[in-house]
C-alpha atoms as a PDB file:
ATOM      1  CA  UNK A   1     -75.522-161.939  89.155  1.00  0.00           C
ATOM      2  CA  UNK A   2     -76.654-163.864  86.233  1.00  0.00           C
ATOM      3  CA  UNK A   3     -73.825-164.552  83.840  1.00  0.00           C
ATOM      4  CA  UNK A   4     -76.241-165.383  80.717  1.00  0.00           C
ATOM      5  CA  UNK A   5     -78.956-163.871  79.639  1.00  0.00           C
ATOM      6  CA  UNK A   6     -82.099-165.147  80.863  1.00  0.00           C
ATOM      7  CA  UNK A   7     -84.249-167.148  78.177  1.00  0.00           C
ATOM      8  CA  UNK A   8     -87.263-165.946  76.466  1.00  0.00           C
ATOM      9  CA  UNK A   9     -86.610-162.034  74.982  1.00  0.00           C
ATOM     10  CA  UNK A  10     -85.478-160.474  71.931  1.00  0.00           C
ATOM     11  CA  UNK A  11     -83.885-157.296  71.343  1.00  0.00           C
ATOM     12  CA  UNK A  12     -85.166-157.426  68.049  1.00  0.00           C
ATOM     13  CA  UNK A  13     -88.560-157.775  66.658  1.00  0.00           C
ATOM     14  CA  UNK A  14     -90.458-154.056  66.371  1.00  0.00           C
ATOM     15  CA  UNK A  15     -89.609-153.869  62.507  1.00  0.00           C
ATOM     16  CA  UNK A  16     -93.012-151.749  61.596  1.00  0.00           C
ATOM     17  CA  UNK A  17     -95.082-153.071  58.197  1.00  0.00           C
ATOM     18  CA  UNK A  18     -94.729-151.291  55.238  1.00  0.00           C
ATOM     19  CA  UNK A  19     -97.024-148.936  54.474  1.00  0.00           C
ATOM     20  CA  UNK A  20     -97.848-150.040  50.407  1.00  0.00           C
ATOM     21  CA  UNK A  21     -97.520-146.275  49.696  1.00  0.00           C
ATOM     22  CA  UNK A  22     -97.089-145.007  45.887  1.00  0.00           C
ATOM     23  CA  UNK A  23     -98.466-144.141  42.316  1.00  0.00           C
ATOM     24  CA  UNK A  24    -101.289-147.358  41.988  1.00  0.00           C
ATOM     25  CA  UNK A  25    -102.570-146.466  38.066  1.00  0.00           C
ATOM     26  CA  UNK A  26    -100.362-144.990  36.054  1.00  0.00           C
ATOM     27  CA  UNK A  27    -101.123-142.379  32.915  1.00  0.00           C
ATOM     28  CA  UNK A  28    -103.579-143.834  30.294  1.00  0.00           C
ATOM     29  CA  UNK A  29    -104.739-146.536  32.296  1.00  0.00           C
ATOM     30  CA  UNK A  30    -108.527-146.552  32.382  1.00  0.00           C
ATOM     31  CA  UNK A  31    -110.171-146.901  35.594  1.00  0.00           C
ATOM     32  CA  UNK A  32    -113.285-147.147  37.029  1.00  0.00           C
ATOM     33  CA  UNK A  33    -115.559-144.720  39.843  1.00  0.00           C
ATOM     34  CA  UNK A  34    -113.924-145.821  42.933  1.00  0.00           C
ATOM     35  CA  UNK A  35    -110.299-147.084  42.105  1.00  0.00           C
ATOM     36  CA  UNK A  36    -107.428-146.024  44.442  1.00  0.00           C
ATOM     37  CA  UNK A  37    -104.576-144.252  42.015  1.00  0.00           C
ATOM     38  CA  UNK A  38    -102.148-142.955  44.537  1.00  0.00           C
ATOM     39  CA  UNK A  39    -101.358-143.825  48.300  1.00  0.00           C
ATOM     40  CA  UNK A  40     -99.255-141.504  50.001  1.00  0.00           C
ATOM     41  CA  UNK A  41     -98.279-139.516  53.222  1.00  0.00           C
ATOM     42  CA  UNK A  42     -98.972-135.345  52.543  1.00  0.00           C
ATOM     43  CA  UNK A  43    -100.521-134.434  49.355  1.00  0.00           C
ATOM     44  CA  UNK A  44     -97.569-134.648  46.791  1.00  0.00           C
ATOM     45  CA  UNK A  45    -100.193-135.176  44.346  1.00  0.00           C
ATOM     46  CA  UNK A  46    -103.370-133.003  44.644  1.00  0.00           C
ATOM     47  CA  UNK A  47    -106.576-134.387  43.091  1.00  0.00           C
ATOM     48  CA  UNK A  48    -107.919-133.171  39.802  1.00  0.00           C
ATOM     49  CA  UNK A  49    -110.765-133.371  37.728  1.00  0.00           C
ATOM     50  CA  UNK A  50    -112.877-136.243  38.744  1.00  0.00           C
ATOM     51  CA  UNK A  51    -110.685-137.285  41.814  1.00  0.00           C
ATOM     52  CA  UNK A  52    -111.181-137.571  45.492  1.00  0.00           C
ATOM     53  CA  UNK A  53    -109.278-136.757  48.256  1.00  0.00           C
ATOM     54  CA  UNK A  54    -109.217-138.924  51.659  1.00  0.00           C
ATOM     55  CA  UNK A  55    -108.303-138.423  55.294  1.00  0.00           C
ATOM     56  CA  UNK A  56    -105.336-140.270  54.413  1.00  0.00           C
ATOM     57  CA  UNK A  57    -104.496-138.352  51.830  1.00  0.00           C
ATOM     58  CA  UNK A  58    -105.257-141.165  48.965  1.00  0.00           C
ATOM     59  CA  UNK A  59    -106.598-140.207  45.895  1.00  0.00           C
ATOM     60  CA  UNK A  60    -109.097-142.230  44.293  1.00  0.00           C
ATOM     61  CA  UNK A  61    -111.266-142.146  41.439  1.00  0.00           C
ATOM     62  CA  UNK A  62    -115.068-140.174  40.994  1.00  0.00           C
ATOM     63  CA  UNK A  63    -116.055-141.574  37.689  1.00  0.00           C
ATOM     64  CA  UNK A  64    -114.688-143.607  35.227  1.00  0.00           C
ATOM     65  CA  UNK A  65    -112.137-142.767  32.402  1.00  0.00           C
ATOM     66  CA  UNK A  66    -108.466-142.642  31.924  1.00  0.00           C
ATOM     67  CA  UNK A  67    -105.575-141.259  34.415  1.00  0.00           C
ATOM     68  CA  UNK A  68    -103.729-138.145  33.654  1.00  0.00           C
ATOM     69  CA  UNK A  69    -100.915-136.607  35.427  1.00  0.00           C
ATOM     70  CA  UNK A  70    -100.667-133.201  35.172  1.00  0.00           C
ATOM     71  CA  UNK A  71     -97.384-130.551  36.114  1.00  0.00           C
ATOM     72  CA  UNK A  72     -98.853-127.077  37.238  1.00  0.00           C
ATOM     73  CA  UNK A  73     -95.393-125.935  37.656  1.00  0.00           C
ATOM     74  CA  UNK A  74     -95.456-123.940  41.318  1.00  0.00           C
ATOM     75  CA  UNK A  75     -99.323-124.723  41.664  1.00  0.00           C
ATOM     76  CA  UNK A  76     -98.491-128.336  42.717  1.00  0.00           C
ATOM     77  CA  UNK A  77     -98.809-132.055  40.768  1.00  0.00           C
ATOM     78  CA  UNK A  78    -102.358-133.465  39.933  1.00  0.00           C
ATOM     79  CA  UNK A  79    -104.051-136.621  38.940  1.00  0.00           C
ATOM     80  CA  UNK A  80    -106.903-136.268  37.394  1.00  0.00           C
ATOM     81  CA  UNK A  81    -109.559-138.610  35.530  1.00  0.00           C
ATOM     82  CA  UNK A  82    -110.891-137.889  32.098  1.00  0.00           C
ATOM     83  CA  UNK A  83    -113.946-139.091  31.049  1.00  0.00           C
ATOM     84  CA  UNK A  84    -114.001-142.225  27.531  1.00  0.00           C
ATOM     85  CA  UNK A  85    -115.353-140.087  24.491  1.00  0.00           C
ATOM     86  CA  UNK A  86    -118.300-141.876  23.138  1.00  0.00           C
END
């Protein structure tokens, strides 16, 4: 029997990527049709007015206008996007 270890393994070396998850535009921020405002894993956040959902469960914006984060109390969290007056 060997008494080292032979040469050219690691025992280490499967640390996974992070996944960039969280809130990406916060409340008041304007944004534009298409921006990505929350990454995340389940829907924690549901979308609102003027948000999309993905198969990944990101939401991102329909239309331009300005975040808002709303509490529904035991209907759930949303983000929603309200249109610039004027």
């Amino acid at each position: 029997m060997a008494t080292k270890k032979g040469g050219g393994s690691s025992r280490n070396g499967r640390d996974s990527n992070s996944q960039r998850l969280g809130i990406k535009r916060f409340g008041g921020q304007s944004v534009r049709g298409g921006t990505i405002l929350v990454r995340q894993h389940g829907t924690k956040w549901r979308p609102g007015l003027n948000v999309g959902l993905g198969k990944d469960h990101t939401l991102f914006a329909t239309a331009d206008g300005f975040v808002r984060f709303e509490d529904h109390g035991a209907r759930g969290l949303k983000v929603s996007v309200v249109p610039a007056q004027g």
